[in-house]
PDB file of N, CA and C in Angstrom:
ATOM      1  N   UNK A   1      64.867 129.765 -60.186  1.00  0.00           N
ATOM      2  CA  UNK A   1      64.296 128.634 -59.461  1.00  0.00           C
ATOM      3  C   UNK A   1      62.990 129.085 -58.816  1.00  0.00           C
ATOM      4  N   UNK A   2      62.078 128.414 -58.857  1.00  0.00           N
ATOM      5  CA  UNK A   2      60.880 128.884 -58.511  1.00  0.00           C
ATOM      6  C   UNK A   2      60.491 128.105 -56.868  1.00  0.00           C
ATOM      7  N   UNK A   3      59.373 128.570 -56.253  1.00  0.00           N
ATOM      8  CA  UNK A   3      59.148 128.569 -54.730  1.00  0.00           C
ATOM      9  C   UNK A   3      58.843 126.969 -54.211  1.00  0.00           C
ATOM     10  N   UNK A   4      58.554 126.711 -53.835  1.00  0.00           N
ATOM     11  CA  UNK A   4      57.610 125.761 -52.962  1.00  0.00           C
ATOM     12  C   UNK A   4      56.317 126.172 -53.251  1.00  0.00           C
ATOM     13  N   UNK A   5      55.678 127.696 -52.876  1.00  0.00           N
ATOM     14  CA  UNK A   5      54.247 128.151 -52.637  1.00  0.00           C
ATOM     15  C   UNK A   5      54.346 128.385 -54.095  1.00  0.00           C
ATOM     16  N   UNK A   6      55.018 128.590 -55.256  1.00  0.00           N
ATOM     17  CA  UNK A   6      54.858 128.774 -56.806  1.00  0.00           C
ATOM     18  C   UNK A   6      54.545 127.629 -57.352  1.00  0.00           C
ATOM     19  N   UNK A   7      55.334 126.330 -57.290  1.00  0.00           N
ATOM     20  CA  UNK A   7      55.083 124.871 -57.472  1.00  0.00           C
ATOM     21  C   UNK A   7      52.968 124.789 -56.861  1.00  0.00           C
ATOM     22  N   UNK A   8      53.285 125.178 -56.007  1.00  0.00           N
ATOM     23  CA  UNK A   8      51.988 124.470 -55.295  1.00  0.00           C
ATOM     24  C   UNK A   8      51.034 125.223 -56.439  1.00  0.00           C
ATOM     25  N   UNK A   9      51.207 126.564 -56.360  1.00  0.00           N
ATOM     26  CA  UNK A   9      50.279 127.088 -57.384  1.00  0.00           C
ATOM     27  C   UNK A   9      50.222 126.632 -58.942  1.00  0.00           C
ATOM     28  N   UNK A  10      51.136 126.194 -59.021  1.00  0.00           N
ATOM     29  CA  UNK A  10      51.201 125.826 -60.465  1.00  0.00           C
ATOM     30  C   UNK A  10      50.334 125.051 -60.548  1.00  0.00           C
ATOM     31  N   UNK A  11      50.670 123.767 -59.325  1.00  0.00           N
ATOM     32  CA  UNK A  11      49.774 122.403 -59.442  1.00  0.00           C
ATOM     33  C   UNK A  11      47.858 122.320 -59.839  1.00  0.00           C
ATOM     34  N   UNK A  12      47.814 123.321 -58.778  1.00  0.00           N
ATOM     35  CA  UNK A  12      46.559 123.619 -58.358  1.00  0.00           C
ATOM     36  C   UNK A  12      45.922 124.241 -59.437  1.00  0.00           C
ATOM     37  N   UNK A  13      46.203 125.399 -60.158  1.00  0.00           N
ATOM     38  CA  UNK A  13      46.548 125.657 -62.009  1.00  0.00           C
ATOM     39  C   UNK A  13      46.426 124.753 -63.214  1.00  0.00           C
ATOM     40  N   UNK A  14      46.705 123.536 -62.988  1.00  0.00           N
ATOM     41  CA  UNK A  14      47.625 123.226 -64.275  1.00  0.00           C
ATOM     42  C   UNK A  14      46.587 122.417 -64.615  1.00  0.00           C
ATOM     43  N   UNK A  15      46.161 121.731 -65.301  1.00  0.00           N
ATOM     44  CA  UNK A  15      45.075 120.943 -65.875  1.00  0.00           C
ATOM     45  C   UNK A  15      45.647 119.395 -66.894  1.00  0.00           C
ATOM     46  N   UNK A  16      47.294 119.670 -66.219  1.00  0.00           N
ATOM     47  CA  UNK A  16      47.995 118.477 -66.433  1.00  0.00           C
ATOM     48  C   UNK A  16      48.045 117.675 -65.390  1.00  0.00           C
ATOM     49  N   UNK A  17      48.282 118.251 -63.922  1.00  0.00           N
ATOM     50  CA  UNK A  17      48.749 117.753 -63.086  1.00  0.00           C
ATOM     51  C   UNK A  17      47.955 116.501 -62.445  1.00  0.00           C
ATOM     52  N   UNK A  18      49.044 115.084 -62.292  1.00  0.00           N
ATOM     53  CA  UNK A  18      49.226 114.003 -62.565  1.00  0.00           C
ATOM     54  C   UNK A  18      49.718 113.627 -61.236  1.00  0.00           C
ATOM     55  N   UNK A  19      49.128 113.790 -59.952  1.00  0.00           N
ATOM     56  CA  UNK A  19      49.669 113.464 -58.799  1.00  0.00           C
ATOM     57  C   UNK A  19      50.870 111.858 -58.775  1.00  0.00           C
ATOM     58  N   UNK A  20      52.184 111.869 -58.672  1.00  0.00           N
ATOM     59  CA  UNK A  20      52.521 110.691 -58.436  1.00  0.00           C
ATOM     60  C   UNK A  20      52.094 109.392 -57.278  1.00  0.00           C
ATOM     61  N   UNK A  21      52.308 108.514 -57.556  1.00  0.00           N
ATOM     62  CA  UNK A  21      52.074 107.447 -56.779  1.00  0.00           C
ATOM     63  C   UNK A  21      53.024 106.874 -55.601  1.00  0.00           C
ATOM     64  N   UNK A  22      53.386 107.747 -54.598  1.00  0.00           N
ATOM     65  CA  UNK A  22      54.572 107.610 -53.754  1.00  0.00           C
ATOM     66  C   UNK A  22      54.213 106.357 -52.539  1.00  0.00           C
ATOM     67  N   UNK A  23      55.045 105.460 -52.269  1.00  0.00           N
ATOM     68  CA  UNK A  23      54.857 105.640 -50.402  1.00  0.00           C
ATOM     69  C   UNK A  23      55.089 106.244 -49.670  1.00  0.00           C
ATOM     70  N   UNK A  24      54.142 106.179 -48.489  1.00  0.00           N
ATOM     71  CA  UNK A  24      55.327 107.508 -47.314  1.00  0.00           C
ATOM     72  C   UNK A  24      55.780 106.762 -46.956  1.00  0.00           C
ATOM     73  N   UNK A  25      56.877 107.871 -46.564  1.00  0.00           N
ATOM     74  CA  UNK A  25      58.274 108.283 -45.998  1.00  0.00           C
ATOM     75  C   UNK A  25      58.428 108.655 -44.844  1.00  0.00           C
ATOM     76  N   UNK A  26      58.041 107.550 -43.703  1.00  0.00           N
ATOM     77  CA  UNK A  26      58.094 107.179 -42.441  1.00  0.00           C
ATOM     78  C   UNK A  26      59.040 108.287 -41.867  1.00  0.00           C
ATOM     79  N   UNK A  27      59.747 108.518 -42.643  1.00  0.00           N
ATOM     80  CA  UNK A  27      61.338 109.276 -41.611  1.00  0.00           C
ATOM     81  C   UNK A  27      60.844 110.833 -41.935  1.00  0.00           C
ATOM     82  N   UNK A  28      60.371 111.071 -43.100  1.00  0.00           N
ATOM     83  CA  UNK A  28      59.919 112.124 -43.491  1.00  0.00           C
ATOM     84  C   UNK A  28      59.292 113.325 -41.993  1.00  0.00           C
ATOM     85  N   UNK A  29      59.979 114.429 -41.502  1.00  0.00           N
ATOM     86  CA  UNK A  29      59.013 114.879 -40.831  1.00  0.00           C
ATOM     87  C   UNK A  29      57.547 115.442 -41.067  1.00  0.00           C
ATOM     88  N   UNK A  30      57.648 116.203 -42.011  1.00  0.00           N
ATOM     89  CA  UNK A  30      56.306 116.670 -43.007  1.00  0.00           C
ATOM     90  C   UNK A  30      56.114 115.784 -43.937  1.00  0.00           C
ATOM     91  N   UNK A  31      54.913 115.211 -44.272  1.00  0.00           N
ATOM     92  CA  UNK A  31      54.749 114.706 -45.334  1.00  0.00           C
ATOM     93  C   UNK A  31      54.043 115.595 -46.251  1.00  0.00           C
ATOM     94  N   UNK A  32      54.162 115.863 -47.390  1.00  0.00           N
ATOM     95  CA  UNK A  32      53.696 117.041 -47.863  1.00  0.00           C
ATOM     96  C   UNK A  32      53.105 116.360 -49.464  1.00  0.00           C
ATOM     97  N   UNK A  33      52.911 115.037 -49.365  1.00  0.00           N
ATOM     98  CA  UNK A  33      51.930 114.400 -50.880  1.00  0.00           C
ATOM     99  C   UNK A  33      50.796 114.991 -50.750  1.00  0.00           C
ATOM    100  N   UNK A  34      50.214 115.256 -49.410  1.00  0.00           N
ATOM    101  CA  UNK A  34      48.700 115.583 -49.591  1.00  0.00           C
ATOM    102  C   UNK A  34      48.225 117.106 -50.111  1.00  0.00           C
ATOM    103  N   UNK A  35      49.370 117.791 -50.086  1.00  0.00           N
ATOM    104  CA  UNK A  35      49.273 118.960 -51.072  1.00  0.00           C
ATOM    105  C   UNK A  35      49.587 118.745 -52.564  1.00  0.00           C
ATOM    106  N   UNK A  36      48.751 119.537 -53.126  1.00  0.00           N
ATOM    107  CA  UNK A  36      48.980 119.448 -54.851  1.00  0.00           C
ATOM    108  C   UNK A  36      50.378 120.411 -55.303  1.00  0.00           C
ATOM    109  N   UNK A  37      51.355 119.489 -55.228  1.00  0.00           N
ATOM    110  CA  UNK A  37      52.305 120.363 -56.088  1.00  0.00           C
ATOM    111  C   UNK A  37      53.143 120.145 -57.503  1.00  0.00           C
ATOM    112  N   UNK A  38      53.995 120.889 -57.583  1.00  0.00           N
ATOM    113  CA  UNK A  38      54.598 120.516 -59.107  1.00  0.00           C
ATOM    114  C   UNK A  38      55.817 119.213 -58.626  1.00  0.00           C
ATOM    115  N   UNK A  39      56.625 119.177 -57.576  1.00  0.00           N
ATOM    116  CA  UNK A  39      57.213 118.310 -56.731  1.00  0.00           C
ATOM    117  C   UNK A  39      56.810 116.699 -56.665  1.00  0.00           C
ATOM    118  N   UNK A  40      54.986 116.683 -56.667  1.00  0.00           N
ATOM    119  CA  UNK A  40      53.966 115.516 -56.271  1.00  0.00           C
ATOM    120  C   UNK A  40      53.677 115.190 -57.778  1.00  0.00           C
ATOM    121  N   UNK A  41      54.101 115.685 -58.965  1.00  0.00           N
ATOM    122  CA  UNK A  41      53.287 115.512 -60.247  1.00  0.00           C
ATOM    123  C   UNK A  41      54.204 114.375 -60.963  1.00  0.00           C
ATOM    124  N   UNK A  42      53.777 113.858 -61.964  1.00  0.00           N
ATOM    125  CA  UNK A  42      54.243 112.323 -62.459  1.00  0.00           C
ATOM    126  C   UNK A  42      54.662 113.414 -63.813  1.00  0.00           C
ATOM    127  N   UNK A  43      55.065 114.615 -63.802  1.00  0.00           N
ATOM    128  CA  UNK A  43      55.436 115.385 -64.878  1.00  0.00           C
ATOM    129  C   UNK A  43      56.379 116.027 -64.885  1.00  0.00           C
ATOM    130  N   UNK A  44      56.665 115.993 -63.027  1.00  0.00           N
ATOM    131  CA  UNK A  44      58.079 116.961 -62.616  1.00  0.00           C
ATOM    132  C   UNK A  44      58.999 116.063 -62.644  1.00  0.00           C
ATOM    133  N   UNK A  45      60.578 116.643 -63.529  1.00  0.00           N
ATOM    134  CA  UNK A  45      61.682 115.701 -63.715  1.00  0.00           C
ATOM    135  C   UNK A  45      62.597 115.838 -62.095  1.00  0.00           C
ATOM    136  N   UNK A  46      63.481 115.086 -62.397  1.00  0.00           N
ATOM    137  CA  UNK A  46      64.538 114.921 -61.334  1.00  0.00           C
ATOM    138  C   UNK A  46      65.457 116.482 -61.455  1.00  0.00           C
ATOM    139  N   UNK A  47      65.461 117.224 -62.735  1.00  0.00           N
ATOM    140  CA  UNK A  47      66.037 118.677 -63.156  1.00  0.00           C
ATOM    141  C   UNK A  47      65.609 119.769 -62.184  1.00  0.00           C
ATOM    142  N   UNK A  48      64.398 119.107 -61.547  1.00  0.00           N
ATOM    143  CA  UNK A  48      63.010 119.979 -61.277  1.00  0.00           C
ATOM    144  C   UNK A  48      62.638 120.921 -62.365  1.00  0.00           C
ATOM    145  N   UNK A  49      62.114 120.539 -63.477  1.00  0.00           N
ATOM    146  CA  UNK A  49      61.159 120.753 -64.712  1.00  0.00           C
ATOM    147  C   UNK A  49      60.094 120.083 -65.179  1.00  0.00           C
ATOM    148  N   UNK A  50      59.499 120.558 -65.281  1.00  0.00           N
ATOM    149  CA  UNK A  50      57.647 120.277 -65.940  1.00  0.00           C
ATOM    150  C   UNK A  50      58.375 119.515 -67.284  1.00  0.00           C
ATOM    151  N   UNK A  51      57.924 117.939 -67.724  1.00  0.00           N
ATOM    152  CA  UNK A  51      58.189 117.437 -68.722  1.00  0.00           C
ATOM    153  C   UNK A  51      57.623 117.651 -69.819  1.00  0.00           C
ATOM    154  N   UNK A  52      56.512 118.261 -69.728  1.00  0.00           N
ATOM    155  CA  UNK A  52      55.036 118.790 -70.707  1.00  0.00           C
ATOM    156  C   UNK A  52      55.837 120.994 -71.047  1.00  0.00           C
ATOM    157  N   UNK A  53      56.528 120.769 -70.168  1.00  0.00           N
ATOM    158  CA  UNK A  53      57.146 122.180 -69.938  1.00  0.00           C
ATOM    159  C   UNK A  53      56.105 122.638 -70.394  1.00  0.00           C
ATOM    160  N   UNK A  54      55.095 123.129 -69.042  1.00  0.00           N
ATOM    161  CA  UNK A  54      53.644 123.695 -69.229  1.00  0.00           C
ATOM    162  C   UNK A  54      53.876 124.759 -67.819  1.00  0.00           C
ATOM    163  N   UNK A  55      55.565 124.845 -66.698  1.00  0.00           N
ATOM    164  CA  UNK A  55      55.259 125.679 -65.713  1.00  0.00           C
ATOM    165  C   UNK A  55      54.992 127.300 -65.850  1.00  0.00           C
ATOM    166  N   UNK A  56      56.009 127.718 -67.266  1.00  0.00           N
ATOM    167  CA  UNK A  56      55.934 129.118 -67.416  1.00  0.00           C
ATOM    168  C   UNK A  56      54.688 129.665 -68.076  1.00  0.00           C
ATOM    169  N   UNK A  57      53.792 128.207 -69.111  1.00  0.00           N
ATOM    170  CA  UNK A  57      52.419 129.049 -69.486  1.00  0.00           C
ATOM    171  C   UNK A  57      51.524 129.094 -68.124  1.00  0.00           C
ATOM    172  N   UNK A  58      51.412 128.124 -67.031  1.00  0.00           N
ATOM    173  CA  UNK A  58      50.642 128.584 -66.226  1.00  0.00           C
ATOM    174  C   UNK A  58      51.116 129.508 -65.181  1.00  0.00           C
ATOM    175  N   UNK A  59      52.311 129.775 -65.174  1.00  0.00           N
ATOM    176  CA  UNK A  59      52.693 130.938 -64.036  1.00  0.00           C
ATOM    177  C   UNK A  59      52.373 132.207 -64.517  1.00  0.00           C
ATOM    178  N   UNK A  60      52.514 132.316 -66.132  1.00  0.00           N
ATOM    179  CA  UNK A  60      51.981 133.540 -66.920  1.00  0.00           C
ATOM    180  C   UNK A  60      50.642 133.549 -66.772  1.00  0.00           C
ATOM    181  N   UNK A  61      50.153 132.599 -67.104  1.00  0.00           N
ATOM    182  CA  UNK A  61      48.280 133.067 -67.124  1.00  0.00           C
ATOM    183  C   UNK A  61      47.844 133.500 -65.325  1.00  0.00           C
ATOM    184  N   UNK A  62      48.339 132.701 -64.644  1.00  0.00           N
ATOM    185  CA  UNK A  62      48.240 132.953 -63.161  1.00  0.00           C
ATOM    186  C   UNK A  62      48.441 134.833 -62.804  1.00  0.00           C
ATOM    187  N   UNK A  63      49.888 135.204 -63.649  1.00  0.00           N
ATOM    188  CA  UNK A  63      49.903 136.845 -63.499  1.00  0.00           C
ATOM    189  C   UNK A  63      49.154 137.417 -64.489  1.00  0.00           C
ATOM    190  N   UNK A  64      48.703 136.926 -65.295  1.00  0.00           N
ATOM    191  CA  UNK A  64      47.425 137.867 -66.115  1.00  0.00           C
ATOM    192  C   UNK A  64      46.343 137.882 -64.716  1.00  0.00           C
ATOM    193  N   UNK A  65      45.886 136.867 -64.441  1.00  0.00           N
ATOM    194  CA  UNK A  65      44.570 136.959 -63.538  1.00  0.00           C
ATOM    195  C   UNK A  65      45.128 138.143 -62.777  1.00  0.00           C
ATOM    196  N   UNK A  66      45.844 138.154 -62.158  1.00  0.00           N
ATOM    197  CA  UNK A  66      46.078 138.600 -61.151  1.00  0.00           C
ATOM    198  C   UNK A  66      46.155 140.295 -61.592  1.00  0.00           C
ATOM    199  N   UNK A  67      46.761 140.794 -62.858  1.00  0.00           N
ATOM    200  CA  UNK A  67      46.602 141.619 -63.026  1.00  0.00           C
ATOM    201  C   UNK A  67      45.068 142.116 -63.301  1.00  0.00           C
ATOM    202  N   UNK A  68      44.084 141.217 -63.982  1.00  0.00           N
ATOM    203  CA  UNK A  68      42.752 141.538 -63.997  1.00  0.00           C
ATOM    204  C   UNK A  68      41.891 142.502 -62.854  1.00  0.00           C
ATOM    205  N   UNK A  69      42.360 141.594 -61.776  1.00  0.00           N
ATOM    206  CA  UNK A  69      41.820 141.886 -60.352  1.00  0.00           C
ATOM    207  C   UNK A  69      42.448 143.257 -59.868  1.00  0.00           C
ATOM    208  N   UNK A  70      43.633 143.376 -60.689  1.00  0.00           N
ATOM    209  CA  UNK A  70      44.508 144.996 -59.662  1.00  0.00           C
ATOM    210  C   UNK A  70      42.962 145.935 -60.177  1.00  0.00           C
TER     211      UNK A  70
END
């Protein structure tokens, strides 16, 4: 199962991501639409899975970069 801060990165990554069209959620203490995540995307299922199942190519390319930079 992947993070909250992994989702977010994905979002921010992904060159799919498809912000959904929510109302807020008055009761909600955080509202958290205004961050880009995989959670907020019109691609993430109810499974919590990417429907394009595009999370593991961008979490991989995300650890290539990252290895670039070591």
């Amino acid at each position: 199962m992947l993070s909250k801060e992994q989702w977010r990165k994905i979002a921010i990554h992904c060159d799919s991501y498809n912000p959904m069209e929510k109302k807020l959620d008055m009761t909600s203490p955080v509202y958290e639409e205004k961050y880009e995540s995989c959670e907020n995307c019109s691609h993430f299922t109810e499974d919590k899975r990417c429907d394009l199942d595009l999370m593991d190519k961008v979490l991989s390319s995300l650890g290539m970069e990252l290895d670039l930079k070591s």
